[in-house]
C-alpha atoms as a PDB file:
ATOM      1  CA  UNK A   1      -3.114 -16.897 -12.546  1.00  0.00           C
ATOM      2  CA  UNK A   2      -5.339 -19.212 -14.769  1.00  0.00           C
ATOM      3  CA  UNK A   3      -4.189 -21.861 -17.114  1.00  0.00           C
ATOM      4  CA  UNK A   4      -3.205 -19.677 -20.195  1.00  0.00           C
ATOM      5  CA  UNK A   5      -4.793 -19.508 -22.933  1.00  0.00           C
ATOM      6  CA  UNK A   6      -3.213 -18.953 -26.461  1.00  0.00           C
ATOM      7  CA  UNK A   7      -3.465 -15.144 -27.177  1.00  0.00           C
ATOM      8  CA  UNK A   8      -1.895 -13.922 -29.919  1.00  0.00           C
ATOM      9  CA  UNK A   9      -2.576  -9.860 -30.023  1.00  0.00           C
ATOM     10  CA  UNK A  10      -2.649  -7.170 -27.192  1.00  0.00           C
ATOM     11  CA  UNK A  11      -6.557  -6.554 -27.549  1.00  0.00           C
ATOM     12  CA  UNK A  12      -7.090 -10.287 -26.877  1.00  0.00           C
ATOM     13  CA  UNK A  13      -5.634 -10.509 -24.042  1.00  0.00           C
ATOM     14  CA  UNK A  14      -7.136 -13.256 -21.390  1.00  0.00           C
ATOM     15  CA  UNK A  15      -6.737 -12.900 -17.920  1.00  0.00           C
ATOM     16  CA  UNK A  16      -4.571 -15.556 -16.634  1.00  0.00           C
ATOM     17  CA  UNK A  17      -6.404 -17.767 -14.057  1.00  0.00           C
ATOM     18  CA  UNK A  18      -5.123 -20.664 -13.085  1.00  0.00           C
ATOM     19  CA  UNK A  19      -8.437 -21.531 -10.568  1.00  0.00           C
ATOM     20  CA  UNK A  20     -10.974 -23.002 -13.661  1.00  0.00           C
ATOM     21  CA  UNK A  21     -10.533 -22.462 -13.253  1.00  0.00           C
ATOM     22  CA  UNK A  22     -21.635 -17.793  12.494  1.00  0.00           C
ATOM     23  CA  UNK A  23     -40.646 -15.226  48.074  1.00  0.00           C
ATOM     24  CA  UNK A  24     -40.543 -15.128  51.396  1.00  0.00           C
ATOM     25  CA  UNK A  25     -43.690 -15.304  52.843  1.00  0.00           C
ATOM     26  CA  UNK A  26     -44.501 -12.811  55.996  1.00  0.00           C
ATOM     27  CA  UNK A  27     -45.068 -14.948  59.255  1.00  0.00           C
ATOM     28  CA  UNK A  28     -48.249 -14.762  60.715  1.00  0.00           C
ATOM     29  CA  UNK A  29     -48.268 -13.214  64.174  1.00  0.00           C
ATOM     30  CA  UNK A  30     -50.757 -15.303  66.726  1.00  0.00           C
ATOM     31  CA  UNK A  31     -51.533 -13.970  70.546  1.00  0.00           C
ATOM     32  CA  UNK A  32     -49.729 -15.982  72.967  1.00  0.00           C
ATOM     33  CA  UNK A  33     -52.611 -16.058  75.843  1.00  0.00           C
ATOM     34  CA  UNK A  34     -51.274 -15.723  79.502  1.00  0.00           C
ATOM     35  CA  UNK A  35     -50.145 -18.939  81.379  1.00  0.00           C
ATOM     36  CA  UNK A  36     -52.985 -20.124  83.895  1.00  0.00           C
ATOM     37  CA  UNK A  37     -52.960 -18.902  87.016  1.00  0.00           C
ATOM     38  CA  UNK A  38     -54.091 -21.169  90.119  1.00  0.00           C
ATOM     39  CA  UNK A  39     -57.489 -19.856  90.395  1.00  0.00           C
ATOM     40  CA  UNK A  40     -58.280 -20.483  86.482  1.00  0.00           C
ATOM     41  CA  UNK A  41     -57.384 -23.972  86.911  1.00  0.00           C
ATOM     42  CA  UNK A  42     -60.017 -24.825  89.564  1.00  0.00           C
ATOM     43  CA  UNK A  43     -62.929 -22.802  87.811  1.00  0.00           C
ATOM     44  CA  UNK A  44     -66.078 -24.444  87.210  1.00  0.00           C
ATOM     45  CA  UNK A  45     -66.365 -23.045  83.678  1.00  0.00           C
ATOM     46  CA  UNK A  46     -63.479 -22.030  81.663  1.00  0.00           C
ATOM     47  CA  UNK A  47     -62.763 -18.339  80.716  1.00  0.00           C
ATOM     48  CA  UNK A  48     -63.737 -17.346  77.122  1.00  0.00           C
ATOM     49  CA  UNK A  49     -61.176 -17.895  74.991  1.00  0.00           C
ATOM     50  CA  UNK A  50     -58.958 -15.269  73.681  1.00  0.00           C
ATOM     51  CA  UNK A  51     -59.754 -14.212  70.000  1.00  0.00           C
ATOM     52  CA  UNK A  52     -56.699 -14.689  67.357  1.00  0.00           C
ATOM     53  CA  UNK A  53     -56.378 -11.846  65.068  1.00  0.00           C
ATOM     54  CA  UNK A  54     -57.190 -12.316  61.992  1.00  0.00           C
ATOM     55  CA  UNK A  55     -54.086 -13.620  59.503  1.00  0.00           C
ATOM     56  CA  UNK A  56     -53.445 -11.279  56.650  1.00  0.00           C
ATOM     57  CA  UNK A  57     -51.307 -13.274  53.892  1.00  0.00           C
ATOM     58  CA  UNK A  58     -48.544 -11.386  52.867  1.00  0.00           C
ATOM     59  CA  UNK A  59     -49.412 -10.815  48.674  1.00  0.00           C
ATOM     60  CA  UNK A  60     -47.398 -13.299  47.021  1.00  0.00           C
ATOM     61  CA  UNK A  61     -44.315 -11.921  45.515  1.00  0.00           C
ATOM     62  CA  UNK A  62     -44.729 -11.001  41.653  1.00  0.00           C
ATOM     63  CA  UNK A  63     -42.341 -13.321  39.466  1.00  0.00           C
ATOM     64  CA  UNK A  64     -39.580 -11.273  37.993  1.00  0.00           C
ATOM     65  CA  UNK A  65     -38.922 -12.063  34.308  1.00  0.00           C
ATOM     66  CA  UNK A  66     -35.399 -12.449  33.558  1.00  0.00           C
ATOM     67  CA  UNK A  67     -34.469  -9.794  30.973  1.00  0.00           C
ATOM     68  CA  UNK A  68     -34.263 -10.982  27.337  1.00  0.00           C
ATOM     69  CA  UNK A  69     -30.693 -11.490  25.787  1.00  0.00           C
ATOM     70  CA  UNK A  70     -30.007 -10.591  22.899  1.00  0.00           C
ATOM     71  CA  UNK A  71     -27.335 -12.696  21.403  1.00  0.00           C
ATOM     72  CA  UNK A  72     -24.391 -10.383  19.889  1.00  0.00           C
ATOM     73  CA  UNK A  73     -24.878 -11.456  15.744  1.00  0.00           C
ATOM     74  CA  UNK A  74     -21.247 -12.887  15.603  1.00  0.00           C
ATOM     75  CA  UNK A  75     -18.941 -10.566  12.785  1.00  0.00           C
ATOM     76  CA  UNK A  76     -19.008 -12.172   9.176  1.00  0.00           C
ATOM     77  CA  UNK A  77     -16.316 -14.650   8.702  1.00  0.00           C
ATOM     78  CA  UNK A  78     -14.094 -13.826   5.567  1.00  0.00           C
ATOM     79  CA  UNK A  79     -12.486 -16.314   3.510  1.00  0.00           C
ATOM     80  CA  UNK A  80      -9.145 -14.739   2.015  1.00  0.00           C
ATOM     81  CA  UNK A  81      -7.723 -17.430  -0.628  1.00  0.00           C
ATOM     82  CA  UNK A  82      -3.958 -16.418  -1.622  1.00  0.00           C
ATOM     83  CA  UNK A  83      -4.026 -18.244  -5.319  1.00  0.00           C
ATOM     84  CA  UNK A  84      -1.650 -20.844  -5.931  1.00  0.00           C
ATOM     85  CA  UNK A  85       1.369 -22.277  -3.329  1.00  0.00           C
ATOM     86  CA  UNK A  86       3.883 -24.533  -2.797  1.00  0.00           C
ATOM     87  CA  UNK A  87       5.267 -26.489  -6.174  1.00  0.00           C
ATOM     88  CA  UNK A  88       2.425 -24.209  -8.121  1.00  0.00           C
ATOM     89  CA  UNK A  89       4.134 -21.287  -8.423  1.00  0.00           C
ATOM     90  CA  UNK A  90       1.495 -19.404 -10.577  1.00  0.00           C
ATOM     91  CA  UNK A  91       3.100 -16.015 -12.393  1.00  0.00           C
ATOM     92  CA  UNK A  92       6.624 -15.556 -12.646  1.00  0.00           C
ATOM     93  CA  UNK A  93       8.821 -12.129 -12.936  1.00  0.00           C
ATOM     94  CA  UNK A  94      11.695 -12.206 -14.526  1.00  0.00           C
ATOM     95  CA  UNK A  95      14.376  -9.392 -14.123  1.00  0.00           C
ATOM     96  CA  UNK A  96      16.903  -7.970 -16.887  1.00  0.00           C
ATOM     97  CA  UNK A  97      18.631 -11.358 -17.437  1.00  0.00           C
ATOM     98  CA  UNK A  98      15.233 -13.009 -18.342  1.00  0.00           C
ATOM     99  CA  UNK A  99      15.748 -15.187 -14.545  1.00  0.00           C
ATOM    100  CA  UNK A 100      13.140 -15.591 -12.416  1.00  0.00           C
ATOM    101  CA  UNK A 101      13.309 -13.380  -9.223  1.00  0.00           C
ATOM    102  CA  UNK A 102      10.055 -13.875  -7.621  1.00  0.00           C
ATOM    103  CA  UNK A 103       6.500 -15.045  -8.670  1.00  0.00           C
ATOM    104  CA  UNK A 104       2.779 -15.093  -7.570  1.00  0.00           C
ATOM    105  CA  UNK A 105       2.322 -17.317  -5.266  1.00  0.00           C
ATOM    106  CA  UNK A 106       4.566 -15.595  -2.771  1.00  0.00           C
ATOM    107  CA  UNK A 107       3.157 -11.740  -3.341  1.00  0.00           C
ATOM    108  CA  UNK A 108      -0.296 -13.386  -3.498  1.00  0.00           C
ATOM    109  CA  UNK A 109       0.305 -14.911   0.484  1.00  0.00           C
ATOM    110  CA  UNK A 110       1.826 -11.457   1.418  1.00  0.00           C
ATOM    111  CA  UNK A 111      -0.923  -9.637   0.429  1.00  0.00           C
ATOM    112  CA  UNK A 112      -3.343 -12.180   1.926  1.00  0.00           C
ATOM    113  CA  UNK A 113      -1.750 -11.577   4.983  1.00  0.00           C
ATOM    114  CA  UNK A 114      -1.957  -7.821   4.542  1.00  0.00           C
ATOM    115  CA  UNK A 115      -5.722  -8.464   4.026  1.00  0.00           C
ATOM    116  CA  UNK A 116      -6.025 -10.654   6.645  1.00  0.00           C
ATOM    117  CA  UNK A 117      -4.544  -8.261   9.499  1.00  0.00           C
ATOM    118  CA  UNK A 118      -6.443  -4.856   8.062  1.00  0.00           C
ATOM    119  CA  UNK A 119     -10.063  -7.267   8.129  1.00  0.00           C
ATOM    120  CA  UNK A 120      -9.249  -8.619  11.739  1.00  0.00           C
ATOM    121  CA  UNK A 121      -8.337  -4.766  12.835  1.00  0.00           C
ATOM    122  CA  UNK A 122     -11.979  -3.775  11.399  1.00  0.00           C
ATOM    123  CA  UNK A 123     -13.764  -6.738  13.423  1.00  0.00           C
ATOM    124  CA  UNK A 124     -14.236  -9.283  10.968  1.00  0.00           C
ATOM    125  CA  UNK A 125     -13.270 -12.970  11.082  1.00  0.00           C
ATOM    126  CA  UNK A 126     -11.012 -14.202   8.758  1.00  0.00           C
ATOM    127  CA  UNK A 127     -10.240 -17.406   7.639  1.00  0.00           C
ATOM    128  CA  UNK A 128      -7.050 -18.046   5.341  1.00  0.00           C
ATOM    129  CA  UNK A 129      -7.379 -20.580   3.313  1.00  0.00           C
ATOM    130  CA  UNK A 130      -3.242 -20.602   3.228  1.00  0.00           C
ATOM    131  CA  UNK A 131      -1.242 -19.362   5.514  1.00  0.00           C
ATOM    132  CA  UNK A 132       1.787 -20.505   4.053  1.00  0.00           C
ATOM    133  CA  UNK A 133       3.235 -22.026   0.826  1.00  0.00           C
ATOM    134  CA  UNK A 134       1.751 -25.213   0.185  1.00  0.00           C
ATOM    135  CA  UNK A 135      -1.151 -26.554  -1.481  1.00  0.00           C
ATOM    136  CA  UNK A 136      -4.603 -27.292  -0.187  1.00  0.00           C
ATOM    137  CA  UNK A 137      -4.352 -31.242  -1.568  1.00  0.00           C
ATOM    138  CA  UNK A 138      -0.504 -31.296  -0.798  1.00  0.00           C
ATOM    139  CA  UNK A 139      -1.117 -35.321  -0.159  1.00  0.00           C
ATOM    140  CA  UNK A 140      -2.342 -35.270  -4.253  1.00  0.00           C
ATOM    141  CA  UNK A 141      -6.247 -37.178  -3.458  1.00  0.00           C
ATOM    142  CA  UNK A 142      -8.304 -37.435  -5.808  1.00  0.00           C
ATOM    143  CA  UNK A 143     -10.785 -35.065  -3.860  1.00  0.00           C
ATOM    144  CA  UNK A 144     -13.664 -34.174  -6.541  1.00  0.00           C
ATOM    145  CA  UNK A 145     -13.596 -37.966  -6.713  1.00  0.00           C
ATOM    146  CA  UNK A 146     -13.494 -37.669 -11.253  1.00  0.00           C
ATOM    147  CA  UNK A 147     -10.696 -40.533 -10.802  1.00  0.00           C
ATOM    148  CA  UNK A 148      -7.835 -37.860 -11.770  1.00  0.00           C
ATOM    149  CA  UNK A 149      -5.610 -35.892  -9.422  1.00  0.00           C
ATOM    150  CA  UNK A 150      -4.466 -32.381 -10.875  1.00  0.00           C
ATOM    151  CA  UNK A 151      -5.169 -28.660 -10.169  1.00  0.00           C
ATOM    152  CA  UNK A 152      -9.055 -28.934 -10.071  1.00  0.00           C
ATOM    153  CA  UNK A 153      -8.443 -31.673  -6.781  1.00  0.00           C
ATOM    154  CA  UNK A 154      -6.844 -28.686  -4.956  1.00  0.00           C
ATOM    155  CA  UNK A 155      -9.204 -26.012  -5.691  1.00  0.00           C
ATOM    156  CA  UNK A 156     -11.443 -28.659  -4.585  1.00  0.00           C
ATOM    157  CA  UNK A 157     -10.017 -28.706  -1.083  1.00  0.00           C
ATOM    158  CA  UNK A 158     -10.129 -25.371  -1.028  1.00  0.00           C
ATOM    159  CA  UNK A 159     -14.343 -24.542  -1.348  1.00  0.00           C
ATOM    160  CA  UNK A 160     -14.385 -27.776   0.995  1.00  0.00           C
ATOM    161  CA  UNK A 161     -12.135 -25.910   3.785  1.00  0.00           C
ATOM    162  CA  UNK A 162     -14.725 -22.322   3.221  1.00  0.00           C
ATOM    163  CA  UNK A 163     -17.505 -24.267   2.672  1.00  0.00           C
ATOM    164  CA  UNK A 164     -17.186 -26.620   6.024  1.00  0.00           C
ATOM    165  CA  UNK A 165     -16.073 -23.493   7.843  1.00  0.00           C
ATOM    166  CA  UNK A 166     -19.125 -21.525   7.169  1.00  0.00           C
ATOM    167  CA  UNK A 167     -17.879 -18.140   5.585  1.00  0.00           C
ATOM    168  CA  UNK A 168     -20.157 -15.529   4.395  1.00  0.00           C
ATOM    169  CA  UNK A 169     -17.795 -13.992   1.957  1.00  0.00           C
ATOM    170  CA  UNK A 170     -15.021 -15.540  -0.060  1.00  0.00           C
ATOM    171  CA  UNK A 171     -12.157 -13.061  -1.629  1.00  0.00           C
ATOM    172  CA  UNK A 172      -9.475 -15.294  -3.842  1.00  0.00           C
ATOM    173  CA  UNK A 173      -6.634 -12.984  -4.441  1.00  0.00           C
ATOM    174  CA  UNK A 174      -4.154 -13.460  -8.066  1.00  0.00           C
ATOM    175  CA  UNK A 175      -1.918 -12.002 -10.216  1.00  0.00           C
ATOM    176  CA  UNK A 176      -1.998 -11.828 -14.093  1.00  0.00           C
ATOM    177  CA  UNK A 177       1.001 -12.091 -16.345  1.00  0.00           C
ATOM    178  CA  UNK A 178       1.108 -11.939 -20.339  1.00  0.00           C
ATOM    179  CA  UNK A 179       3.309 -13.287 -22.582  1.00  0.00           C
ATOM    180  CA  UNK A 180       3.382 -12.528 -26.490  1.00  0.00           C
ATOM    181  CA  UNK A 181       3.776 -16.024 -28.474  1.00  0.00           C
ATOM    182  CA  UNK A 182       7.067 -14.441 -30.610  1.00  0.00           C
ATOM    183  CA  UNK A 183       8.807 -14.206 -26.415  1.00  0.00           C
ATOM    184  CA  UNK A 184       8.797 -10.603 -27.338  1.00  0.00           C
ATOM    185  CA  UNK A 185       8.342  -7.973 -24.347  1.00  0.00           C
ATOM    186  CA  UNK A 186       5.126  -7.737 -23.093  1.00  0.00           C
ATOM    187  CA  UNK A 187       6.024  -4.812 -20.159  1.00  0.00           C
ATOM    188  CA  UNK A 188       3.462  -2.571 -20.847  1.00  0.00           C
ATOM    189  CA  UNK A 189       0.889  -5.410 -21.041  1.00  0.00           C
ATOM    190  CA  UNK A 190      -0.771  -4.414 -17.489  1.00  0.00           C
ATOM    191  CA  UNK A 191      -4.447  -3.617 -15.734  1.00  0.00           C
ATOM    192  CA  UNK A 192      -6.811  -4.639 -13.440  1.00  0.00           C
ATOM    193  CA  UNK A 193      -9.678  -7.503 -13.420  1.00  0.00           C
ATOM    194  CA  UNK A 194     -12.725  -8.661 -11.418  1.00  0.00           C
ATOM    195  CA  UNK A 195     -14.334 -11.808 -12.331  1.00  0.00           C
ATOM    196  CA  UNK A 196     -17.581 -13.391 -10.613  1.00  0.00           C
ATOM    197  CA  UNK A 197     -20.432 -16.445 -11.739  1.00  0.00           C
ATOM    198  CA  UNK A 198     -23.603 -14.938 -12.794  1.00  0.00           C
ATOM    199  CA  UNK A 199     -24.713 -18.609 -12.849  1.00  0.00           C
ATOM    200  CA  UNK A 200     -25.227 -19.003  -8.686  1.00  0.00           C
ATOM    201  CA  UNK A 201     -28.272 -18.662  -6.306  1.00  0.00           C
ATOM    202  CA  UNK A 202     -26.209 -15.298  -5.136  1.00  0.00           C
ATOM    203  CA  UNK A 203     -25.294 -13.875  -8.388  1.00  0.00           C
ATOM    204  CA  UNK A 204     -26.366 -10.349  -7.595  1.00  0.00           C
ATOM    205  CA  UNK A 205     -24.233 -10.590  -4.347  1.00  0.00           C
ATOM    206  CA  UNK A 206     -21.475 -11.873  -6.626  1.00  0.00           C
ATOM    207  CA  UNK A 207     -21.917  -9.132  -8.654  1.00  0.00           C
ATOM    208  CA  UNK A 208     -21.844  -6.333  -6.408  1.00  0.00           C
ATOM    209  CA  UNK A 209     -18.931  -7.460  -4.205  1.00  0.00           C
ATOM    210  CA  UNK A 210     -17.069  -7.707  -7.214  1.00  0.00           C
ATOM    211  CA  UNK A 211     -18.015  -3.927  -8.031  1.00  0.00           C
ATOM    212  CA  UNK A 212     -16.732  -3.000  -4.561  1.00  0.00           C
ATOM    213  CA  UNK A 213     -13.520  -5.131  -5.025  1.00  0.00           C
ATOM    214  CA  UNK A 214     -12.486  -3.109  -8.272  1.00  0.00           C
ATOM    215  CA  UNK A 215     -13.987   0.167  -7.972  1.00  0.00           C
ATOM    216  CA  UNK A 216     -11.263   0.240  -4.333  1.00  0.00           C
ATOM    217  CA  UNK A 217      -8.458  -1.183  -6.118  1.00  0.00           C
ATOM    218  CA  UNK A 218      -9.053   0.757  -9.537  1.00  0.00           C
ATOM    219  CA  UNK A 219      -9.475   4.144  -6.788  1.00  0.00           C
ATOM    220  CA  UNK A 220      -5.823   3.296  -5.192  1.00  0.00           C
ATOM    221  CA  UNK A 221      -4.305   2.554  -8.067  1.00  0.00           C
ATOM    222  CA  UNK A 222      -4.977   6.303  -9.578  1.00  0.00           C
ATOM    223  CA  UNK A 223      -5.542   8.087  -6.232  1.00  0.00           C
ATOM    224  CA  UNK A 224      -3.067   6.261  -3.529  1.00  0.00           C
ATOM    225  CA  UNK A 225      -0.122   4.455  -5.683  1.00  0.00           C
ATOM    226  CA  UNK A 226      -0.317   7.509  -8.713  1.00  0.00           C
ATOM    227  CA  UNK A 227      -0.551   4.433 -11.660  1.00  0.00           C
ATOM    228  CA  UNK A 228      -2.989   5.091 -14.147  1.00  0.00           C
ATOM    229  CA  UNK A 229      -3.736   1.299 -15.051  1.00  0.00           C
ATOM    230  CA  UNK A 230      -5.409  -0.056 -17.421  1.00  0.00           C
ATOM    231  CA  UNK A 231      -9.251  -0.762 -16.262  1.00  0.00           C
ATOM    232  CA  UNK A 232     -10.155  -4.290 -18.104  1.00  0.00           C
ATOM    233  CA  UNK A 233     -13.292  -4.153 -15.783  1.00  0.00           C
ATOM    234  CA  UNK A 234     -15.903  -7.118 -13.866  1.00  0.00           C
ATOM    235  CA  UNK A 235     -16.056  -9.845 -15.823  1.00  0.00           C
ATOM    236  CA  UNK A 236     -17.996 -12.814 -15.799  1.00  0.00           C
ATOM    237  CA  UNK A 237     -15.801 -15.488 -15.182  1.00  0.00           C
ATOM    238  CA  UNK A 238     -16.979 -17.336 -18.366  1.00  0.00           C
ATOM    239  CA  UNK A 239     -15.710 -14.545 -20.522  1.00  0.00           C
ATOM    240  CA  UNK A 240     -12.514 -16.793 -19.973  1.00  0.00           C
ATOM    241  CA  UNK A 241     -14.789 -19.986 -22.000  1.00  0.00           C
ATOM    242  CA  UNK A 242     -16.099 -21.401 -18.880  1.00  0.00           C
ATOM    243  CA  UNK A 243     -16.453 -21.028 -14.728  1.00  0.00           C
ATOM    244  CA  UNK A 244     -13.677 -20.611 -12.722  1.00  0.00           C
ATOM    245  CA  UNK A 245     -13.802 -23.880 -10.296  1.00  0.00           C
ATOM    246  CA  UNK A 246     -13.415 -21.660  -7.046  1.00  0.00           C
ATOM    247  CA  UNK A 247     -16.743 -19.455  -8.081  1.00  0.00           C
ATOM    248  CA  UNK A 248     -18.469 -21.704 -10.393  1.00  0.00           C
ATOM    249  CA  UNK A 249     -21.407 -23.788 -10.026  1.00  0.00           C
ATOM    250  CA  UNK A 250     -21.277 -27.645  -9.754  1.00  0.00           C
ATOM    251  CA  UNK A 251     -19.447 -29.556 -12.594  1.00  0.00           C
ATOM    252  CA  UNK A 252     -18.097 -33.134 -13.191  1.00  0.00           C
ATOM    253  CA  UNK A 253     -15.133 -31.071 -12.098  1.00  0.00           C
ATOM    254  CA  UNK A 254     -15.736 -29.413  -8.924  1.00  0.00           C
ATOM    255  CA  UNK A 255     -18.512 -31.712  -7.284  1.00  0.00           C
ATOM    256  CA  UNK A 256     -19.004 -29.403  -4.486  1.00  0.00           C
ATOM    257  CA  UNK A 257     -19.387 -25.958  -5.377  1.00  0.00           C
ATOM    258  CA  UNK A 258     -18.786 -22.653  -3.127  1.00  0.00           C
ATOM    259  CA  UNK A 259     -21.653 -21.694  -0.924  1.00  0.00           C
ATOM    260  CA  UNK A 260     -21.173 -18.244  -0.632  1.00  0.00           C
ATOM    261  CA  UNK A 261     -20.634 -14.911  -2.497  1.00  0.00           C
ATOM    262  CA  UNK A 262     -17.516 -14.439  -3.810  1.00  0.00           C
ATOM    263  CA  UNK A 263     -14.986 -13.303  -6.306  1.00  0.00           C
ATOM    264  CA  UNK A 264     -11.292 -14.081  -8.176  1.00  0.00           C
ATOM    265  CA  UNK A 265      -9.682 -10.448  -7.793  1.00  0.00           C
ATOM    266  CA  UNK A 266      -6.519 -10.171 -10.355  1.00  0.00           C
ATOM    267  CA  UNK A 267      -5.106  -6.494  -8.989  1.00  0.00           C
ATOM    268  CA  UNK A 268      -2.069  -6.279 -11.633  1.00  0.00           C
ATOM    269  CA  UNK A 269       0.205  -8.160 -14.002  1.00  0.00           C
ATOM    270  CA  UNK A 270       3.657  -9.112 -12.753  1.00  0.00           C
ATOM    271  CA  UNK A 271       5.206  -8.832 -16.041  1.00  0.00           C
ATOM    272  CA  UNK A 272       4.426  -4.976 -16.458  1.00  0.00           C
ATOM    273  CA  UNK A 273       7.077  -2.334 -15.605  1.00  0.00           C
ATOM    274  CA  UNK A 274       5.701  -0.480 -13.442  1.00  0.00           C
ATOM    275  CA  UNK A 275       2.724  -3.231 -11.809  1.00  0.00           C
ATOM    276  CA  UNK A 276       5.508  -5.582 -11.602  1.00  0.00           C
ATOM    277  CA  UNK A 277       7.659  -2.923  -8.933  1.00  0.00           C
ATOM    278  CA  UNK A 278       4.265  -2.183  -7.110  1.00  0.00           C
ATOM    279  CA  UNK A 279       3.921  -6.265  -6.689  1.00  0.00           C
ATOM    280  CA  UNK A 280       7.428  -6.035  -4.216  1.00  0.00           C
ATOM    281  CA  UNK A 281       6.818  -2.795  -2.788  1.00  0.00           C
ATOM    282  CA  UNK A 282       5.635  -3.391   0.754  1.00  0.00           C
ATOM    283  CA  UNK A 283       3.719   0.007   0.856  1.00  0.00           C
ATOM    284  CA  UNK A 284       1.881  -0.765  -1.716  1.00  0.00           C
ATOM    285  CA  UNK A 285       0.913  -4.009  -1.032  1.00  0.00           C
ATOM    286  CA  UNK A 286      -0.086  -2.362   2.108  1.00  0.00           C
ATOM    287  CA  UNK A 287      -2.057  -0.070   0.207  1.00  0.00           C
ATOM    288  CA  UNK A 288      -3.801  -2.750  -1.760  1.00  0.00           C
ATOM    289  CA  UNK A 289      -4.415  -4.245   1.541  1.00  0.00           C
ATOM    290  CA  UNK A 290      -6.556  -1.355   2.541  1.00  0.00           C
ATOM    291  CA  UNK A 291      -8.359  -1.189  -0.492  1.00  0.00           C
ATOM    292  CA  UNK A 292      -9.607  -4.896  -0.331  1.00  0.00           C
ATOM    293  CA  UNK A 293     -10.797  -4.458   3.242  1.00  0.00           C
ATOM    294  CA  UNK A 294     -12.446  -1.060   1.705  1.00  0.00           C
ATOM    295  CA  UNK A 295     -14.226  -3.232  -0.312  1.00  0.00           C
ATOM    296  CA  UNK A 296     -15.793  -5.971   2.272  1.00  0.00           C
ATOM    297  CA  UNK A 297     -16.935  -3.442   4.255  1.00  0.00           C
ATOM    298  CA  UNK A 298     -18.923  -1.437   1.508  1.00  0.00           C
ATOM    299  CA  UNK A 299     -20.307  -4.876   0.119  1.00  0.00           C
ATOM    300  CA  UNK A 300     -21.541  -5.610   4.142  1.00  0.00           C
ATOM    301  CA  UNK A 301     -22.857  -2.191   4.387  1.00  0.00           C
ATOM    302  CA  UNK A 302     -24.590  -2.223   1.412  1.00  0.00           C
ATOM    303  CA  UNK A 303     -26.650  -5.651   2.370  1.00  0.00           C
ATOM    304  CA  UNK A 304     -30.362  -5.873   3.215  1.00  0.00           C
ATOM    305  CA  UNK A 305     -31.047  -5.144   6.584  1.00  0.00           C
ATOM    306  CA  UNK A 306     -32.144  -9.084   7.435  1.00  0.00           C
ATOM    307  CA  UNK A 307     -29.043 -10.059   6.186  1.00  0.00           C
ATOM    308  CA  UNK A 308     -26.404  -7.549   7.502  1.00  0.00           C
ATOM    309  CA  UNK A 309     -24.114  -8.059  10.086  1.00  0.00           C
ATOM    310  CA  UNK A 310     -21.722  -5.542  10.607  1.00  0.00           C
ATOM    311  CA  UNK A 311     -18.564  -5.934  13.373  1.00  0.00           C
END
């Protein structure tokens, strides 16, 4: 989830973000002659001498080239960000009593997980950039280096970590939530967003991973989990009124930007009804799951030949 932004009406409704966000030779045979008998040894002249064959060298041995190997390309290595962790606890769901029962940084590591094992099944190497709940700059440095320590310092450590690790393909995985300004009930506030930079060196792989990211999710949702949701679409991520630090390109803010394709995938909001149940229902998180590891595998497949490498 992003850092909200005032919204007052359903049909303005901003997508909560909180990230602003590899040879033997043959012998030669010679004749021996006879030892010398008495009589030889008390000629006057000596006998002719016995002609040597001739030596034929054995042809030397043609060298053998050793057979070319051809390195196995190594799978593409698959950063899967779970948004949020430890004291940020991103989203919240409340139930009837208006008390919070669960939120998004848990689902989002649960589904990450879910990712994670479906991707490593398939023959791709994953990296998470959690694997549990805690932030990336738990220790609070000031690792962009602007002399301030907050949210932008973690998603810092986090391109650092996909960046220094040398992944191809970078999936950060959130959860939206909407609130009206009055507190009144938002339930059937709900659908499902894709946002990606236009502004990088690899915009149009930006682009069309985030295609494949919501054309699988927005196909489960209807086909697999029988929820019509809402389709808010791909988005450029400064549709939310600038880059999200994880995707983005350099800033005062995030001094070292991502170097690789990627995309902030928000799949549902935990505050409506019926996306809020599918958030804790380990099927369909499963489901999801699937959908996302759909996705990778149509972006890889649909890459130019020189720069494809399929598990």
């Amino acid at each position: 989830m992003r850092t909200p932004i005032p919204v007052l009406t359903v049909n303005s409704i901003v997508t909560i973000v909180c990230a602003m966000l590899l040879g033997a030779c043959t012998p030669i045979s010679r004749a021996i002659p006879p030892e010398p008998t008495e009589t030889q040894l008390t000629a006057t002249a000596p006998p002719s001498p016995t002609a040597l064959p001739s030596a034929t060298a054995s042809p030397s041995p043609s060298p053998t080239s050793a057979p070319t190997v051809t390195p196995t390309p190594m799978a593409p290595l698959i950063a899967v960000d779970a948004g949020h962790g430890g004291r940020d606890l991103g989203a919240r769901h409340c139930d009837a009593q208006g008390q919070m029962d669960y939120h998004e940084s848990t689902v989002t590591l649960e589904l990450a997980r879910l990712v994670r094992d479906v991707l490593v099944q398939r023959g791709f190497r994953v990296l998470m950039v959690r694997d549990g709940d805690y932030l990336l700059n738990d220790f609070e440095e000031d690792t962009n280096g602007d002399g301030v320590v907050d949210t932008a310092d973690d998603l810092q450590a986090r391109i650092d970590l996909v960046n220094a690790e040398g992944a191809d393909l970078l999936l950060s995985i959130h959860l939206n939530a909407f609130f009206f300004a009055s507190g009144a009930d938002a339930s059937d506030v709900g659908g499902i967003i894709t946002y990606y930079c236009a502004e990088r060196s690899f915009s149009d792989d930006n682009h069309r991973f985030a295609q494949c990211v919501h054309e699988a999710l927005l196909t489960t949702f209807r086909e697999e989990l029988g929820h019509a949701i809402d389709d808010r679409g791909v988005e450029v991520d400064t549709a939310l009124g600038g880059h999200l630090y994880l995707l983005g390109p350099e800033t005062e803010r995030i001094t070292r930007a991502s170097a690789m394709p990627g995309v902030l995938s928000e799949p549902l909001f935990l505050t409506h009804r019926r996306e809020g149940e599918l958030a804790r229902d380990p099927v369909a998180l499963q489901t999801l799951a699937t959908a996302y590891a759909d996705a990778v595998e149509a972006y890889f497949a649909g890459a130019p030949e020189d720069t494809r490498s399929m598990p």
